[in-house]
PDB file of N, CA and C in Angstrom:
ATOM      1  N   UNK A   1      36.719 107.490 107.626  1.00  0.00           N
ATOM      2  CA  UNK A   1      36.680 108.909 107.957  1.00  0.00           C
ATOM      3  C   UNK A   1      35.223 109.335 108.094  1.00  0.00           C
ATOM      4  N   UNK A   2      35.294 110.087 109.072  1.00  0.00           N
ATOM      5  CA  UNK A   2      33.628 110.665 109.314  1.00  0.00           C
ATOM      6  C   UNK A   2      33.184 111.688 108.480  1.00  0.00           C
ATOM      7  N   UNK A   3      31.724 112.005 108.401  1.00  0.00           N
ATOM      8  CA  UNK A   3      31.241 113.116 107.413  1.00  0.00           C
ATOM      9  C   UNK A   3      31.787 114.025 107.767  1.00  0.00           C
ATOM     10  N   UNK A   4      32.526 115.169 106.506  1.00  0.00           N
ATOM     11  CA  UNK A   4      32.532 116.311 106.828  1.00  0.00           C
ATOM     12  C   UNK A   4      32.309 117.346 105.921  1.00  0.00           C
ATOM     13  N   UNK A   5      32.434 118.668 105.822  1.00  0.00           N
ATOM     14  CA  UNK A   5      31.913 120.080 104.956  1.00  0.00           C
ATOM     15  C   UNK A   5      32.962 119.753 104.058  1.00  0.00           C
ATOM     16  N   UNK A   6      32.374 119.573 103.037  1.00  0.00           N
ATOM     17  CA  UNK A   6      33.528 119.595 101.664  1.00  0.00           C
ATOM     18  C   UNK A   6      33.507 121.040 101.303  1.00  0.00           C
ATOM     19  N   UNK A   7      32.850 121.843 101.611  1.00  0.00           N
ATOM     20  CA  UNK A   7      32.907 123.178 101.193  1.00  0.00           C
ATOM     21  C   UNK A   7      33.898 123.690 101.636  1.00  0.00           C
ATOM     22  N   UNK A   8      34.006 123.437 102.980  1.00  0.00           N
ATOM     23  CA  UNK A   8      34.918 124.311 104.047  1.00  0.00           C
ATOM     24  C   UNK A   8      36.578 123.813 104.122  1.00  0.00           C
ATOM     25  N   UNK A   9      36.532 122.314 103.626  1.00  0.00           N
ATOM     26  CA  UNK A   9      37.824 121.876 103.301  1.00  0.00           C
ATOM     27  C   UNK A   9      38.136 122.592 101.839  1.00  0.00           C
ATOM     28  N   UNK A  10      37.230 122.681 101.054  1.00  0.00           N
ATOM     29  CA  UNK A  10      37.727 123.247  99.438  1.00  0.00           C
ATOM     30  C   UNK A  10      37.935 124.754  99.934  1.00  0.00           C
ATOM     31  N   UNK A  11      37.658 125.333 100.647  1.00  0.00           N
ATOM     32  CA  UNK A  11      37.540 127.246 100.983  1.00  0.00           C
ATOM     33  C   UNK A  11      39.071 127.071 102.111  1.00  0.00           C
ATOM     34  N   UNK A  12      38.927 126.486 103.034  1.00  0.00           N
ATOM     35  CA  UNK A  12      40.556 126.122 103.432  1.00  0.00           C
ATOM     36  C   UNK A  12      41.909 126.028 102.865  1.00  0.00           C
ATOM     37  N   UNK A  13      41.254 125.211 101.993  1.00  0.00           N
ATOM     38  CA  UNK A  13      43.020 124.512 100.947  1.00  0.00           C
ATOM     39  C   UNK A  13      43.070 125.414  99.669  1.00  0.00           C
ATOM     40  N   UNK A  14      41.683 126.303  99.393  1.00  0.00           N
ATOM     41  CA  UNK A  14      41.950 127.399  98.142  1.00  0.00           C
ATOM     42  C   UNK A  14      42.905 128.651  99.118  1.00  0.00           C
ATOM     43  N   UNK A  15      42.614 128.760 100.481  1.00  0.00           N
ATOM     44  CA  UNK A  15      42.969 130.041 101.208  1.00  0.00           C
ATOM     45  C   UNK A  15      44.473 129.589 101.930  1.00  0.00           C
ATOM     46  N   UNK A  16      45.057 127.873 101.558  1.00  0.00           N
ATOM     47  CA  UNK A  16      46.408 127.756 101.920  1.00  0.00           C
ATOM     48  C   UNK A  16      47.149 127.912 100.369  1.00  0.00           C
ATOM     49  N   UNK A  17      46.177 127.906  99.780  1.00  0.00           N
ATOM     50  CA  UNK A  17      47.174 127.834  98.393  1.00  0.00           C
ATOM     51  C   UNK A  17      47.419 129.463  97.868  1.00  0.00           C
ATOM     52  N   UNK A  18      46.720 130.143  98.644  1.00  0.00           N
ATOM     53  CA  UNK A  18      46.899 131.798  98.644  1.00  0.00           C
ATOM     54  C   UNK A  18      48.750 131.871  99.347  1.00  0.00           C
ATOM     55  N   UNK A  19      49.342 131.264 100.120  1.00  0.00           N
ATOM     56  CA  UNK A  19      50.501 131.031 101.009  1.00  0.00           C
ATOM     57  C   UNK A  19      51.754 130.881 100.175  1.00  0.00           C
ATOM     58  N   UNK A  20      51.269 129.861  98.810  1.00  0.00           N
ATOM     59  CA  UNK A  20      52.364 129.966  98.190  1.00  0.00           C
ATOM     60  C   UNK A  20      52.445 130.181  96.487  1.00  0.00           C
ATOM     61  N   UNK A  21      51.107 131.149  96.562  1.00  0.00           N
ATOM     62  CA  UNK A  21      50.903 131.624  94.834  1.00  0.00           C
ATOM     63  C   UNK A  21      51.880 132.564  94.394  1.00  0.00           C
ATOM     64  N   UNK A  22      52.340 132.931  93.196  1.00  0.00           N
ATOM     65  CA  UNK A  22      53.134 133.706  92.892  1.00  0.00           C
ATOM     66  C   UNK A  22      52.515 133.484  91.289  1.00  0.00           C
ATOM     67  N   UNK A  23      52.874 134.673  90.867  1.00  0.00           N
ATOM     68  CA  UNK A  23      52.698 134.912  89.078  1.00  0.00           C
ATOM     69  C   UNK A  23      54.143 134.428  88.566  1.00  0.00           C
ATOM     70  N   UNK A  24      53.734 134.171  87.376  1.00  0.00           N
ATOM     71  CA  UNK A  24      54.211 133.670  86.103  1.00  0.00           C
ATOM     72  C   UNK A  24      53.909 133.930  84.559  1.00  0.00           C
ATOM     73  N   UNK A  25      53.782 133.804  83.609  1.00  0.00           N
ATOM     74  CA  UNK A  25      53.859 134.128  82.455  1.00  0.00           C
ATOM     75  C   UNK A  25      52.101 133.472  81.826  1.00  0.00           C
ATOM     76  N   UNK A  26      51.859 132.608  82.779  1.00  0.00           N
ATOM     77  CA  UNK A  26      50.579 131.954  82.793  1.00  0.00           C
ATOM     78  C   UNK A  26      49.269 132.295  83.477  1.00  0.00           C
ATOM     79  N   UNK A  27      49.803 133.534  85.176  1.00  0.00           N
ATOM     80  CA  UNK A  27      49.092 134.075  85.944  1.00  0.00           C
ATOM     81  C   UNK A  27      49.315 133.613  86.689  1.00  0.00           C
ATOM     82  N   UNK A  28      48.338 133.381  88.037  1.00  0.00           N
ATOM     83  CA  UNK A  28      48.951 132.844  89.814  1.00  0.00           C
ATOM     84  C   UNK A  28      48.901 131.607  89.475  1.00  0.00           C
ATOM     85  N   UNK A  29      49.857 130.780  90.171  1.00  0.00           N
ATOM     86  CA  UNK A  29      50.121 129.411  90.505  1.00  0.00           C
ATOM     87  C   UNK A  29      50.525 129.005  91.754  1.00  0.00           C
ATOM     88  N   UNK A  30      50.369 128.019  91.736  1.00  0.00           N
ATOM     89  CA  UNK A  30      50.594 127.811  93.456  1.00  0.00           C
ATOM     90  C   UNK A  30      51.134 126.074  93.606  1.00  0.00           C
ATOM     91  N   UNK A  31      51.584 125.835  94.589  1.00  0.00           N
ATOM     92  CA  UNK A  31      52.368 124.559  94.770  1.00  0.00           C
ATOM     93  C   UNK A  31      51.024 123.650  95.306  1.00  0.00           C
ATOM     94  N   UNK A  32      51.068 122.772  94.455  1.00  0.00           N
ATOM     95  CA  UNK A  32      49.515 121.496  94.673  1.00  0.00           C
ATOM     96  C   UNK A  32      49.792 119.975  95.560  1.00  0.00           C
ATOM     97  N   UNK A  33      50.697 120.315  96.378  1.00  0.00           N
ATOM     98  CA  UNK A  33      50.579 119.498  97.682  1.00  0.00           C
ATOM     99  C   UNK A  33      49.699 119.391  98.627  1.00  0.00           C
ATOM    100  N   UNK A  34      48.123 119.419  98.074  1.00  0.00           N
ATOM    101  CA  UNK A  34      47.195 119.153  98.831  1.00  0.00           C
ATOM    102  C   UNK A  34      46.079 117.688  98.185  1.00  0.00           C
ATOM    103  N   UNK A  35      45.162 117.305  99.080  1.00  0.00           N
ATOM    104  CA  UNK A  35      44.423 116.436  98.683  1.00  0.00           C
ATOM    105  C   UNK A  35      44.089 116.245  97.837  1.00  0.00           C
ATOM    106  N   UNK A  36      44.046 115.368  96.490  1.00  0.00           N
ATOM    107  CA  UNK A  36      43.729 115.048  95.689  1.00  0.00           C
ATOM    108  C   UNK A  36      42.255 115.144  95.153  1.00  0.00           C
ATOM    109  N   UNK A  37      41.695 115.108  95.894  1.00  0.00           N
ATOM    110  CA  UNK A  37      39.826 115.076  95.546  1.00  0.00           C
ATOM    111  C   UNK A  37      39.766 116.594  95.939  1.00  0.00           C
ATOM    112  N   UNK A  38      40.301 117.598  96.896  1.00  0.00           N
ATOM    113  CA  UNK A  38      39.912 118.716  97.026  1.00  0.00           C
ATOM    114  C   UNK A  38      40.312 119.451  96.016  1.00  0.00           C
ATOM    115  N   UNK A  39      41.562 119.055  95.085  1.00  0.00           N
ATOM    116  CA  UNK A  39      42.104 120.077  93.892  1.00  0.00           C
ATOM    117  C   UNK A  39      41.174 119.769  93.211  1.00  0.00           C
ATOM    118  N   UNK A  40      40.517 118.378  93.053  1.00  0.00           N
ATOM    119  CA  UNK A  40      39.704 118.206  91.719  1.00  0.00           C
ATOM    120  C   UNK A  40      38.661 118.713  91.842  1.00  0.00           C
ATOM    121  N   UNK A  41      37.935 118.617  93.525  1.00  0.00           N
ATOM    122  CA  UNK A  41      36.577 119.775  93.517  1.00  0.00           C
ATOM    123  C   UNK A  41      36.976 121.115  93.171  1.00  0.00           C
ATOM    124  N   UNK A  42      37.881 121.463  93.432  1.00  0.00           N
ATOM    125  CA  UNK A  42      38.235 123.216  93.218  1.00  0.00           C
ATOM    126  C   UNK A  42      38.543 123.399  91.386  1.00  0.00           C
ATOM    127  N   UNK A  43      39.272 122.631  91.098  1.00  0.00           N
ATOM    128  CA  UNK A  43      38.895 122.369  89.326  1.00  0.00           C
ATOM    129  C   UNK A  43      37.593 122.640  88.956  1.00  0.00           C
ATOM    130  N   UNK A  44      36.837 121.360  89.340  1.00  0.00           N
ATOM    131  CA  UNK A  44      35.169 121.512  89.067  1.00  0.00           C
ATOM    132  C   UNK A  44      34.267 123.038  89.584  1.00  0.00           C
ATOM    133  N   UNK A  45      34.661 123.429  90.505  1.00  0.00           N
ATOM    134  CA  UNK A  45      34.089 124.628  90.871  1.00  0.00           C
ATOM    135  C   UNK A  45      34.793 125.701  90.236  1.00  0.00           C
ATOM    136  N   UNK A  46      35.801 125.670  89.271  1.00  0.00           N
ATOM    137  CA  UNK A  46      36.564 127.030  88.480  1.00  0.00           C
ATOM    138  C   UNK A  46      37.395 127.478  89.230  1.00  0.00           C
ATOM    139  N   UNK A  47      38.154 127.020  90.161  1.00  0.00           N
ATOM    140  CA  UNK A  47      39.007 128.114  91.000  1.00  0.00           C
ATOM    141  C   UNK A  47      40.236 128.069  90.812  1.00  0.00           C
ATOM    142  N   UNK A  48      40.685 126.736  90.255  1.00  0.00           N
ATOM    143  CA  UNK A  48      42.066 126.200  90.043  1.00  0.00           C
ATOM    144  C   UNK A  48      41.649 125.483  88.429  1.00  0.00           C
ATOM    145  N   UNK A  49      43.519 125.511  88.136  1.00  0.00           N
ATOM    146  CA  UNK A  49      43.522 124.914  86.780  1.00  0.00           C
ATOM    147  C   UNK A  49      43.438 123.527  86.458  1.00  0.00           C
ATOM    148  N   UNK A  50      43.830 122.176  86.053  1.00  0.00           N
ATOM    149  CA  UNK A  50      43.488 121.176  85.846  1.00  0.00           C
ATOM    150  C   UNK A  50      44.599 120.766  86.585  1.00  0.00           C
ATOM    151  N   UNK A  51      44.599 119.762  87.804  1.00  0.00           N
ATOM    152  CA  UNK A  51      45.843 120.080  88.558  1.00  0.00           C
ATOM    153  C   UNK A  51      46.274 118.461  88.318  1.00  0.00           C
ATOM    154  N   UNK A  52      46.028 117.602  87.611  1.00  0.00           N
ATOM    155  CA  UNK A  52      46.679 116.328  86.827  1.00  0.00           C
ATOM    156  C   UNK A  52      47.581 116.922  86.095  1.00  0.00           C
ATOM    157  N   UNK A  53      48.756 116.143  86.416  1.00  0.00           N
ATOM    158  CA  UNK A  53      49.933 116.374  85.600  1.00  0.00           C
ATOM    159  C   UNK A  53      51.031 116.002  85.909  1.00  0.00           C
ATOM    160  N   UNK A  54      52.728 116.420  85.237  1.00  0.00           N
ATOM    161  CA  UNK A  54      53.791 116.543  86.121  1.00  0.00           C
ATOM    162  C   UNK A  54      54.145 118.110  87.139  1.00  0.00           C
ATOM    163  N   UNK A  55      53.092 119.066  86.493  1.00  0.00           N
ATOM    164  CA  UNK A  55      53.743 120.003  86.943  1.00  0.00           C
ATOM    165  C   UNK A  55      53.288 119.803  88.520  1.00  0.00           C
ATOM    166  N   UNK A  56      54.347 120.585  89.549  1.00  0.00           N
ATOM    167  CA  UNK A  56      54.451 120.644  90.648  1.00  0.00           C
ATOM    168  C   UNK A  56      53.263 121.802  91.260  1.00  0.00           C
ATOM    169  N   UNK A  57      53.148 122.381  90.338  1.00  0.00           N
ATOM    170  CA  UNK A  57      52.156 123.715  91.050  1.00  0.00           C
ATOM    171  C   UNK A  57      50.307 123.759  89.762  1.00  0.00           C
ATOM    172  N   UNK A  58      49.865 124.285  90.344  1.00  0.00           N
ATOM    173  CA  UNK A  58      48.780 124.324  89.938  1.00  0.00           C
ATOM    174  C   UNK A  58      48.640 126.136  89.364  1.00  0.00           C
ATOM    175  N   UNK A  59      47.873 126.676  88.483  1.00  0.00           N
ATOM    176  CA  UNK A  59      47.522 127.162  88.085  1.00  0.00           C
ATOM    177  C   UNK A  59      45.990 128.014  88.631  1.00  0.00           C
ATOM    178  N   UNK A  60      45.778 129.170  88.916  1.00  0.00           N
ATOM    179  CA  UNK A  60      44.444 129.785  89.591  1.00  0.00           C
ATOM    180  C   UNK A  60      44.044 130.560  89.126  1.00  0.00           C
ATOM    181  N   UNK A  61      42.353 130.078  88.456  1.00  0.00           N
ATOM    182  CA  UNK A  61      41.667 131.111  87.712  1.00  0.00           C
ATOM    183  C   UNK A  61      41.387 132.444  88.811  1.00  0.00           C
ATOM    184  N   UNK A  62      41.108 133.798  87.911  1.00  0.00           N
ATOM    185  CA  UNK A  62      41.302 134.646  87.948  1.00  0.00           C
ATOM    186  C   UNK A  62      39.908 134.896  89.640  1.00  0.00           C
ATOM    187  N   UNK A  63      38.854 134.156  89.315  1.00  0.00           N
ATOM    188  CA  UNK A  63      38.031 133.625  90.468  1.00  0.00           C
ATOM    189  C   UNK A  63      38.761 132.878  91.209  1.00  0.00           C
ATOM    190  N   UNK A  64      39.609 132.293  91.572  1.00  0.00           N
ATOM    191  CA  UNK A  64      40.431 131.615  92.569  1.00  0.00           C
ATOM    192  C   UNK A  64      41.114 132.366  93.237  1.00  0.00           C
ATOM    193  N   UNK A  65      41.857 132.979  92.106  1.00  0.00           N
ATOM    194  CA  UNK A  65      42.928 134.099  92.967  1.00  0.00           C
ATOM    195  C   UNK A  65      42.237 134.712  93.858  1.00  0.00           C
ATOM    196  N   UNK A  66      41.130 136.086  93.393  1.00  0.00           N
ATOM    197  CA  UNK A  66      40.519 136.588  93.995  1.00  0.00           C
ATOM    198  C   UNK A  66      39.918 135.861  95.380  1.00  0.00           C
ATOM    199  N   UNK A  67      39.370 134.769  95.277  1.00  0.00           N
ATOM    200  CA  UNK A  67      38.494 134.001  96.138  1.00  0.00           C
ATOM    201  C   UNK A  67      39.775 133.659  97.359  1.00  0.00           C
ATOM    202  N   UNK A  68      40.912 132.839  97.359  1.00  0.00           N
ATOM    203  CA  UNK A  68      42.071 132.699  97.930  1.00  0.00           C
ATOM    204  C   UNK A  68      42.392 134.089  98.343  1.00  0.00           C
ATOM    205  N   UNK A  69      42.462 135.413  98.145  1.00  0.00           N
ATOM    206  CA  UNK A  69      43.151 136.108  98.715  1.00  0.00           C
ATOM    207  C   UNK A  69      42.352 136.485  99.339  1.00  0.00           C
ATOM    208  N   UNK A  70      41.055 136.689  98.830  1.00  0.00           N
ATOM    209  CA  UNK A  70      38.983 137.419 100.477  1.00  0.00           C
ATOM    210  C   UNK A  70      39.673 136.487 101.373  1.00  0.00           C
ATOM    211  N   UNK A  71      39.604 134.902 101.475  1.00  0.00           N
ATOM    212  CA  UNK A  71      39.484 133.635 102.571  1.00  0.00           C
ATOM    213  C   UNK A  71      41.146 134.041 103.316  1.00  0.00           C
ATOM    214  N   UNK A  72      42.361 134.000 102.923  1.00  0.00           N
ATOM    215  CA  UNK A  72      43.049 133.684 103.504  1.00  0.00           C
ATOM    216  C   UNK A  72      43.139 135.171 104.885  1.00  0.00           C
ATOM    217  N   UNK A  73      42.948 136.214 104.703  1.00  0.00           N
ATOM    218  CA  UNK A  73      42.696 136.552 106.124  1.00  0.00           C
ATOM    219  C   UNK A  73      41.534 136.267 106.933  1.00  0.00           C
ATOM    220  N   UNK A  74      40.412 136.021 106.643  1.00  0.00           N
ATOM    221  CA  UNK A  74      39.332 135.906 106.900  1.00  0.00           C
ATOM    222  C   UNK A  74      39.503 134.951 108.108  1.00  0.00           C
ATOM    223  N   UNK A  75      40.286 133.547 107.124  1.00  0.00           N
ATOM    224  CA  UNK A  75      40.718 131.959 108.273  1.00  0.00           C
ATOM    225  C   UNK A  75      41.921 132.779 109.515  1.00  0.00           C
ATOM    226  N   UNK A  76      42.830 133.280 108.754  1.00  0.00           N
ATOM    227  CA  UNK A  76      43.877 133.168 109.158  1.00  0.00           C
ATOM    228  C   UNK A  76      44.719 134.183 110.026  1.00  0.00           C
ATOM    229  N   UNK A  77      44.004 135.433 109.999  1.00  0.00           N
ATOM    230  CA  UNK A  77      44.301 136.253 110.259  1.00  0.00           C
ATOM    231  C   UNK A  77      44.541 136.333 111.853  1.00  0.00           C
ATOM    232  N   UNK A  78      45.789 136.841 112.864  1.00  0.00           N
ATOM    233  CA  UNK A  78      46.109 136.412 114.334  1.00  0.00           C
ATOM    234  C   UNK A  78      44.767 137.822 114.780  1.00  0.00           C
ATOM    235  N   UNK A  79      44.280 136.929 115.853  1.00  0.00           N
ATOM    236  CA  UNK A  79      43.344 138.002 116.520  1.00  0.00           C
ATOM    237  C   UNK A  79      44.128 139.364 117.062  1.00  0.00           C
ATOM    238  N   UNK A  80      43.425 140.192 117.458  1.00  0.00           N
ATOM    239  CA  UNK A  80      43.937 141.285 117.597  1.00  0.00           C
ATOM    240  C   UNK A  80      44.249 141.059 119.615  1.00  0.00           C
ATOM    241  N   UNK A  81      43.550 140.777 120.102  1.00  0.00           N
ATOM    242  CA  UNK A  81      43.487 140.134 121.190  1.00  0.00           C
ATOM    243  C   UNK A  81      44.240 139.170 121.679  1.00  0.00           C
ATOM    244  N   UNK A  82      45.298 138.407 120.916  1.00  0.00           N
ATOM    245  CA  UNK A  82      46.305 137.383 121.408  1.00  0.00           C
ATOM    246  C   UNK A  82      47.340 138.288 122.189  1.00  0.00           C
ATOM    247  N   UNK A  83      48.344 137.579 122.958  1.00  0.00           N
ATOM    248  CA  UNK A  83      48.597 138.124 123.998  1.00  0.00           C
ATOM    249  C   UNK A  83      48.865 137.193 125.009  1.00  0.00           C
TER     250      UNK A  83
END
């Protein structure tokens, strides 16, 4: 695989995991069907909880949440101009 922005893949997959967060008794969580090295950079950077485990979903510090919900319109949002 060729070089690429690990930043922009970790700011991507924090702003897809905005798609399927929901609260719980623990705070936002979200389903951790993404790359393995990108959950663990997003661990290391504080945004997500320790995402080794059985559980199916991951856990998002209170900086994640926030950070996931700025990015996901930012990426994602349909131009106003489509058509």
């Amino acid at each position: 695989m060729e070089e690429f922005d690990q930043d922009k893949v970790d700011d991507t997959t924090l702003a897809l995991l905005r798609l399927t967060m929901h609260e719980d008794k623990f705070g936002a969580r979200a389903w951790k069907s993404f790359d393995w090295s990108t959950l663990d950079r997003l661990h290391e950077k504080g945004f997500i909880g320790n995402p080794k485990g059985k559980a199916k979903s991951v856990t998002l510090t209170k900086e994640g949440e926030e950070r996931a919900t700025r990015l996901f319109p930012q990426m994602f949002r349909e131009s106003s101009n489509a058509g």
